[in-house]
PDB file of N, CA and C in Angstrom:
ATOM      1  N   UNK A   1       0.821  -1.193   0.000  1.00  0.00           N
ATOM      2  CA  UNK A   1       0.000   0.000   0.000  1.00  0.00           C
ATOM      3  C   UNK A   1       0.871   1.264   0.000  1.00  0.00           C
ATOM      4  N   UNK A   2       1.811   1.337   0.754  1.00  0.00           N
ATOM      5  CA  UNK A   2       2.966   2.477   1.228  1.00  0.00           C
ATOM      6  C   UNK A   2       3.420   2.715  -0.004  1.00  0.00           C
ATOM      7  N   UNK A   3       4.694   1.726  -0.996  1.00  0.00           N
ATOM      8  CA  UNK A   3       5.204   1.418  -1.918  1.00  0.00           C
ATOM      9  C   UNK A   3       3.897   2.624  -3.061  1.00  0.00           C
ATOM     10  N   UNK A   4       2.734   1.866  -3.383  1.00  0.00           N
ATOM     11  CA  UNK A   4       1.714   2.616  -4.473  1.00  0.00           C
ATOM     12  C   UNK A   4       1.820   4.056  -4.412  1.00  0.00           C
ATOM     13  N   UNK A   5       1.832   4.599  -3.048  1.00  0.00           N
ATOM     14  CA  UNK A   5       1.545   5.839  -2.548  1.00  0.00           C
ATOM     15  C   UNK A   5       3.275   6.495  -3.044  1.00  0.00           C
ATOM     16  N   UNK A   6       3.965   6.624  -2.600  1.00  0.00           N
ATOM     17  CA  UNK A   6       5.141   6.711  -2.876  1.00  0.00           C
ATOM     18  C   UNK A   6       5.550   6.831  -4.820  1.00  0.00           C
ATOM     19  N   UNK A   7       5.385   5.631  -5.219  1.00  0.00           N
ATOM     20  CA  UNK A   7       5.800   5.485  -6.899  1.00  0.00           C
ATOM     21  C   UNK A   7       4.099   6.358  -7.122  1.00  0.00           C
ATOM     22  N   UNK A   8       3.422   7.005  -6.916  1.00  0.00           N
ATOM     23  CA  UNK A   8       2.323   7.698  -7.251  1.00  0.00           C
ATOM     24  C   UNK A   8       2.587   9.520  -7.116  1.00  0.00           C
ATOM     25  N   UNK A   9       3.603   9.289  -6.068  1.00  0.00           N
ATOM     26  CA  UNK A   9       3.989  10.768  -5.505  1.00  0.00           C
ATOM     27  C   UNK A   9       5.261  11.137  -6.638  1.00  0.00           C
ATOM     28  N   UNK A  10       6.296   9.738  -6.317  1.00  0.00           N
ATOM     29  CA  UNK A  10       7.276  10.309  -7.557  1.00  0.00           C
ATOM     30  C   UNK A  10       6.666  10.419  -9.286  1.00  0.00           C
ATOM     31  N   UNK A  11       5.520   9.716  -9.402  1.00  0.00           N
ATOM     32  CA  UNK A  11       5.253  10.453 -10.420  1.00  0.00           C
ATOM     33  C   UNK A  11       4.497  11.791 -11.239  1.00  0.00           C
ATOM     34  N   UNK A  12       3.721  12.518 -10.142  1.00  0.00           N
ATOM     35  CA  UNK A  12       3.232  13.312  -9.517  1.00  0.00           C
ATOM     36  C   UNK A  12       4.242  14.699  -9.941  1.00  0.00           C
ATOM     37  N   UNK A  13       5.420  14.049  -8.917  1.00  0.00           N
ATOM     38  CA  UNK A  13       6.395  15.721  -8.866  1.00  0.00           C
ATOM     39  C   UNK A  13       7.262  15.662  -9.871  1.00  0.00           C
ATOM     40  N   UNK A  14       7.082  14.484 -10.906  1.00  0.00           N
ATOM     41  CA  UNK A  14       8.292  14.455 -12.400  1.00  0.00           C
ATOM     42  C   UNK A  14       6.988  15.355 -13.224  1.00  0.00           C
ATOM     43  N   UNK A  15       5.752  14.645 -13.223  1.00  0.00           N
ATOM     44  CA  UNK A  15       4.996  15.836 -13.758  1.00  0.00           C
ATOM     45  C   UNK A  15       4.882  17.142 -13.608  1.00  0.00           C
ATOM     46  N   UNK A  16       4.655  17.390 -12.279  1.00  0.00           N
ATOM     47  CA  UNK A  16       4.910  18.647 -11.982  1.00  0.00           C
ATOM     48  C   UNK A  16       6.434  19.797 -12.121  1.00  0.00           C
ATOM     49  N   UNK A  17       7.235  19.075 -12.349  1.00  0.00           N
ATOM     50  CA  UNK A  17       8.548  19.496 -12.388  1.00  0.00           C
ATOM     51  C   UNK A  17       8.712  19.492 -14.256  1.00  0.00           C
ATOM     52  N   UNK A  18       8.113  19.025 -14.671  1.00  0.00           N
ATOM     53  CA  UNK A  18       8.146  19.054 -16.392  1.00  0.00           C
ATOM     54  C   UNK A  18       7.573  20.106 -16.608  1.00  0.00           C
ATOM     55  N   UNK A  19       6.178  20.209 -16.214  1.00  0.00           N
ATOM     56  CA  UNK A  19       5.042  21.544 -16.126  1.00  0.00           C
ATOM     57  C   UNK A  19       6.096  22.580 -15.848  1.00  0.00           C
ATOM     58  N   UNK A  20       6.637  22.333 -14.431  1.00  0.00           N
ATOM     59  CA  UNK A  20       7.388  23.939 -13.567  1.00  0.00           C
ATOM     60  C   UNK A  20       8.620  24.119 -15.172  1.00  0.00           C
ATOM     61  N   UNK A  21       8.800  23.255 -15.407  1.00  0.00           N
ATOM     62  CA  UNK A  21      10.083  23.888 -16.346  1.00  0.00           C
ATOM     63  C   UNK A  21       9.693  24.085 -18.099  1.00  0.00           C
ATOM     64  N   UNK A  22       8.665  23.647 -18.074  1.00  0.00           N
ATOM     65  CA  UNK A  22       7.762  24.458 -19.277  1.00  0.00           C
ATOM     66  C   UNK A  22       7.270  25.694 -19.033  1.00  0.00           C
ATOM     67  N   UNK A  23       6.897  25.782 -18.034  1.00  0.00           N
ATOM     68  CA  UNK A  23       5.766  27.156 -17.852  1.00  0.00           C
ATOM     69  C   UNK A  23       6.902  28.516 -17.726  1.00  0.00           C
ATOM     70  N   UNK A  24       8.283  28.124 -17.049  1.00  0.00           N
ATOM     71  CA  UNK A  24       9.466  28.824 -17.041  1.00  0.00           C
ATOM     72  C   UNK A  24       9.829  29.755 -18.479  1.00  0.00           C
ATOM     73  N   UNK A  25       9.782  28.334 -19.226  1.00  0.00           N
ATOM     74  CA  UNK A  25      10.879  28.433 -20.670  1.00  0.00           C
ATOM     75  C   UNK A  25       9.634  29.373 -21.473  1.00  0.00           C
ATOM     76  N   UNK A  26       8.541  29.233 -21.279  1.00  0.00           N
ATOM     77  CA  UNK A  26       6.833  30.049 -22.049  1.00  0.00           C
ATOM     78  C   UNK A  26       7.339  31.885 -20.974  1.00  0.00           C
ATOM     79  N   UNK A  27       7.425  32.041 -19.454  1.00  0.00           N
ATOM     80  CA  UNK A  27       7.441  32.937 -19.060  1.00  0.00           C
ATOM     81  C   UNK A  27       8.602  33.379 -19.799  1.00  0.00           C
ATOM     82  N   UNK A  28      10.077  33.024 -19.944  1.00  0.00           N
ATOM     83  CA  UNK A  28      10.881  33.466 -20.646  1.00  0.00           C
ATOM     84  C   UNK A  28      11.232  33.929 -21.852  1.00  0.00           C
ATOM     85  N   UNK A  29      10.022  33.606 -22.671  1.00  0.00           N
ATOM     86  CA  UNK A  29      10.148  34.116 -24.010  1.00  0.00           C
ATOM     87  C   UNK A  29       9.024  34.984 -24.258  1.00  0.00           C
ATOM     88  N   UNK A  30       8.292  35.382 -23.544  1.00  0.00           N
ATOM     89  CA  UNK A  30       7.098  36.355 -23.304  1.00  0.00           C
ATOM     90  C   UNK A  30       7.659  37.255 -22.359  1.00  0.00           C
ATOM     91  N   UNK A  31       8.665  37.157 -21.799  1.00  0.00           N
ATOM     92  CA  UNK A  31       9.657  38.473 -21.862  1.00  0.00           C
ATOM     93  C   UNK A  31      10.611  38.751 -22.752  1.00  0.00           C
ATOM     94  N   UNK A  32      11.588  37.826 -23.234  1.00  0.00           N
ATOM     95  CA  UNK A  32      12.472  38.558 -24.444  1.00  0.00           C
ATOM     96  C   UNK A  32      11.393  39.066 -25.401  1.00  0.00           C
ATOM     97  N   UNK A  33      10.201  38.668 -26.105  1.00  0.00           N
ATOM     98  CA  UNK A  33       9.281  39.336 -27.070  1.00  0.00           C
ATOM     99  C   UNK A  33       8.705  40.578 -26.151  1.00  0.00           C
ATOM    100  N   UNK A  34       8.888  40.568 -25.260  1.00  0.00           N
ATOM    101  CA  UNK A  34       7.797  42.363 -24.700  1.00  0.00           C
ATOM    102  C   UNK A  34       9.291  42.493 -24.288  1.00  0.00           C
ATOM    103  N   UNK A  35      10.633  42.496 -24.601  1.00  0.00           N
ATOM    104  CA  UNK A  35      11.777  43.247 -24.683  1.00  0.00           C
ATOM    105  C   UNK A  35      11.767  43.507 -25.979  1.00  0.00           C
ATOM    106  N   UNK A  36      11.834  42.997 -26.880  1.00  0.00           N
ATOM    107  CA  UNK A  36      11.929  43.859 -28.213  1.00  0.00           C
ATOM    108  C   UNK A  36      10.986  44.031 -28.892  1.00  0.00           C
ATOM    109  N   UNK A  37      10.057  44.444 -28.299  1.00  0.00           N
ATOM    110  CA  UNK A  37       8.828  45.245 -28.838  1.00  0.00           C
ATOM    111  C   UNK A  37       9.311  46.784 -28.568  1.00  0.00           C
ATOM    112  N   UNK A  38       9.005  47.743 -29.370  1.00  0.00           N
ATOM    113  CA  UNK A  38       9.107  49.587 -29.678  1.00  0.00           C
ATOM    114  C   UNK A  38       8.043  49.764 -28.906  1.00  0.00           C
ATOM    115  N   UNK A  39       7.189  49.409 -29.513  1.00  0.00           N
ATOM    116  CA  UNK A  39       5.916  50.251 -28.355  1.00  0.00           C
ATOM    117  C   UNK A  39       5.222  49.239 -27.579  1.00  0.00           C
ATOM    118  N   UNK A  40       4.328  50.126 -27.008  1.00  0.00           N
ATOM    119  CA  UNK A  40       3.109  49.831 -26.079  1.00  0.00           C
ATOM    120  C   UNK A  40       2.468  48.214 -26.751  1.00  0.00           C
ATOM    121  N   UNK A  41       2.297  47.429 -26.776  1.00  0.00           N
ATOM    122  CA  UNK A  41       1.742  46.306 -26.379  1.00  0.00           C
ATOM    123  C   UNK A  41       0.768  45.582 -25.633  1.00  0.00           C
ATOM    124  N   UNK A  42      -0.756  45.950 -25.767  1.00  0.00           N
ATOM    125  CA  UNK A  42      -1.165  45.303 -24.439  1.00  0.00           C
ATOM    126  C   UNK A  42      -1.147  43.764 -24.172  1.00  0.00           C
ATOM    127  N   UNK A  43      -1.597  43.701 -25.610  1.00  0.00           N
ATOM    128  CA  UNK A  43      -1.758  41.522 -25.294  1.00  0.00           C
ATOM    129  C   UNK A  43      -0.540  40.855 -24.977  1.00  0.00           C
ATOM    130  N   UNK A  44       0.652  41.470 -25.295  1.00  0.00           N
ATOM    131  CA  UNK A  44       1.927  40.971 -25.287  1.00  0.00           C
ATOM    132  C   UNK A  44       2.629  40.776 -23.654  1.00  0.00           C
ATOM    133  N   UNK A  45       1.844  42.274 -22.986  1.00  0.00           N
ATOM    134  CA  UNK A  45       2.082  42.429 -21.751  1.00  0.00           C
ATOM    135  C   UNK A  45       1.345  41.459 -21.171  1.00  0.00           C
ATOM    136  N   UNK A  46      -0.042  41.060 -21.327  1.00  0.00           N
ATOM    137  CA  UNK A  46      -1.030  40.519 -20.783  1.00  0.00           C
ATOM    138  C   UNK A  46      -0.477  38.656 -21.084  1.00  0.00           C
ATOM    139  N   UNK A  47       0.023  38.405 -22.109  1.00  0.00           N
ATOM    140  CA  UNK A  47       0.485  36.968 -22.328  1.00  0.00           C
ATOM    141  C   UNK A  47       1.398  37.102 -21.599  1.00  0.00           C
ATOM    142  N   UNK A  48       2.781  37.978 -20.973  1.00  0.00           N
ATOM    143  CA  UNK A  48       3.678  37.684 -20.491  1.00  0.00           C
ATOM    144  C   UNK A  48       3.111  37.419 -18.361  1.00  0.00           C
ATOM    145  N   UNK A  49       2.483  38.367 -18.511  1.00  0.00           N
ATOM    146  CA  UNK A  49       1.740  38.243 -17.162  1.00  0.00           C
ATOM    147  C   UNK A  49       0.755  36.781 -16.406  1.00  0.00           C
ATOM    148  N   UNK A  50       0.123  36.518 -17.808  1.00  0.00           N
ATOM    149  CA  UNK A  50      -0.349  35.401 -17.494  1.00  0.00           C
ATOM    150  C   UNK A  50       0.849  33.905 -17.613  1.00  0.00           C
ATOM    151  N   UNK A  51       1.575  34.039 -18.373  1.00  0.00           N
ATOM    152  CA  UNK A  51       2.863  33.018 -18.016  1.00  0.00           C
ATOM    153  C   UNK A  51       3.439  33.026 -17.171  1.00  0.00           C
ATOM    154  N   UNK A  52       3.643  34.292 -16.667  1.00  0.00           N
ATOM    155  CA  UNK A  52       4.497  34.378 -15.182  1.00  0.00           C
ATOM    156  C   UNK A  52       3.763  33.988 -14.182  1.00  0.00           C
ATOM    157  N   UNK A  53       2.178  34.119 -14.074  1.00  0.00           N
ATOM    158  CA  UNK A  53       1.551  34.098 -12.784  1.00  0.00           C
ATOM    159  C   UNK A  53       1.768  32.386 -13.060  1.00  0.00           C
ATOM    160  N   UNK A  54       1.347  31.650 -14.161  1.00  0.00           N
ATOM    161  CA  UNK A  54       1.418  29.997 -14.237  1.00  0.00           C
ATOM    162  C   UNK A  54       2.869  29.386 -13.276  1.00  0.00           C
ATOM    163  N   UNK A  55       3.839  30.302 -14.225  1.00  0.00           N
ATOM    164  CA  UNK A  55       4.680  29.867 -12.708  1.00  0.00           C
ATOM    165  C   UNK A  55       4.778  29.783 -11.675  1.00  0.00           C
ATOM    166  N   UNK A  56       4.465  31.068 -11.487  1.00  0.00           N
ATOM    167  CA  UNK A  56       5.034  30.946  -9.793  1.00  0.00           C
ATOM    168  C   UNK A  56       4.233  30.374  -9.005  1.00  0.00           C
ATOM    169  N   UNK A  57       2.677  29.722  -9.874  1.00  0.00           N
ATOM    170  CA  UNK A  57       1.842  28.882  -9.014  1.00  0.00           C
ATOM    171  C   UNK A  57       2.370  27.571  -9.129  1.00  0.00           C
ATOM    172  N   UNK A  58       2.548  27.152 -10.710  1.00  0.00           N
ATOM    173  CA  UNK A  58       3.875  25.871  -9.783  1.00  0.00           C
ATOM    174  C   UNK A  58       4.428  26.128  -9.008  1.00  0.00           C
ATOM    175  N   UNK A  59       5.462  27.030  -9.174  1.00  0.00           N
ATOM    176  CA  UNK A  59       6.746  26.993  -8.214  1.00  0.00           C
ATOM    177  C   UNK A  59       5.884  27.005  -6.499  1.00  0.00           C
ATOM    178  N   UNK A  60       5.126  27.700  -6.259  1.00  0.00           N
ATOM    179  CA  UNK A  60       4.532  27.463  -5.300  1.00  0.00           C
ATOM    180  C   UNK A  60       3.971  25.988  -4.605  1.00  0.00           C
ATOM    181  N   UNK A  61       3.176  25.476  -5.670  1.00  0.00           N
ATOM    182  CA  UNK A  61       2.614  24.209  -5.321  1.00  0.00           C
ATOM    183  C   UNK A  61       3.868  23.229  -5.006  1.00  0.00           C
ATOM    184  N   UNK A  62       5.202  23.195  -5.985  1.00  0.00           N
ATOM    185  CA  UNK A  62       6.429  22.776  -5.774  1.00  0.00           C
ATOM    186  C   UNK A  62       6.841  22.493  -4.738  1.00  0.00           C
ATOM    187  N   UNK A  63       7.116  23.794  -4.672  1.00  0.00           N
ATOM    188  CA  UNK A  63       7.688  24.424  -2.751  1.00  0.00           C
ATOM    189  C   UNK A  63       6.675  23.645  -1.467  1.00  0.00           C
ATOM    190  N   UNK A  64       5.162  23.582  -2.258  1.00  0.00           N
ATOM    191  CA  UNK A  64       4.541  22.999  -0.971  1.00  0.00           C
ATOM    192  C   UNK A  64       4.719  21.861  -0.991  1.00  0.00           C
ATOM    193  N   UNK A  65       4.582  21.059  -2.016  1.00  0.00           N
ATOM    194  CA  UNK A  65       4.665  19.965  -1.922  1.00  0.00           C
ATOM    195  C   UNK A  65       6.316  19.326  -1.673  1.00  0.00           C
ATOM    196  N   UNK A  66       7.305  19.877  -1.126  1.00  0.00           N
ATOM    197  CA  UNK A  66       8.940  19.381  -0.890  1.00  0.00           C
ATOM    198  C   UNK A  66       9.199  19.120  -2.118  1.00  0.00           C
ATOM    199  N   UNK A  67       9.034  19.429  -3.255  1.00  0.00           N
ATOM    200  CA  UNK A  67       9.323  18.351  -4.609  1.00  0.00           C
ATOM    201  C   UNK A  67      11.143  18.333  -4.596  1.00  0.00           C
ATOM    202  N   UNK A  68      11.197  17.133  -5.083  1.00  0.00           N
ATOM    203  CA  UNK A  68      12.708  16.904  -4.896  1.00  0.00           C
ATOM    204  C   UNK A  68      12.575  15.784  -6.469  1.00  0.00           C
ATOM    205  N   UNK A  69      13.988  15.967  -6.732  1.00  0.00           N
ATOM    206  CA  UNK A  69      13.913  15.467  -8.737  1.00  0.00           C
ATOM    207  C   UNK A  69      15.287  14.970  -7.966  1.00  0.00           C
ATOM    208  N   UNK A  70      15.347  13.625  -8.435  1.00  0.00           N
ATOM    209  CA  UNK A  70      16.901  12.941  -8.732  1.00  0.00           C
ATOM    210  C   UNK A  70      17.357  13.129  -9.707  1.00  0.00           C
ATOM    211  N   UNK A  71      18.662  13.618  -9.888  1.00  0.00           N
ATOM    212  CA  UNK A  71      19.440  14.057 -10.931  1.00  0.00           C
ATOM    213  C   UNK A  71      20.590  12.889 -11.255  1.00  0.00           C
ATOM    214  N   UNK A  72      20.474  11.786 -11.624  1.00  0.00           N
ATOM    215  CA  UNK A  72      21.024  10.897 -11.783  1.00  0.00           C
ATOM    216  C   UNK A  72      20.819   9.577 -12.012  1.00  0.00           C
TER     217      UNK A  72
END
């Protein structure tokens, strides 16, 4: 029963840790594009805003949940 719970959790925070580092690489390029934009922009501002908030609600849920990734 323990074992299920466990291989259910590590797969859980590989998802979530794929998500956290997608939603990153989307916030990051919805700032270099509203960096080289000349003018005013609203949707551009408004896509970069809504990518950033996606993050940091992973990164949040992350943080709550201890997520820890083996690197090896």
């Amino acid at each position: 029963m323990f074992g299920r719970k466990r291989k259910l959790k590590r797969e859980f925070d590989a998802q979530l840790y794929n998500l956290l580092l997608e939603a990153k690489e989307e916030w990051e390029r919805a700032r270099e594009i509203e960096k080289y934009l000349n003018d005013y922009d609203q949707e551009v501002m408004v896509r970069r805003k809504i990518a950033e908030s996606k993050y940091f609600h992973l990164f949040k849920e992350a943080k709550e949940r201890q997520l820890r990734i083996d690197r090896g």
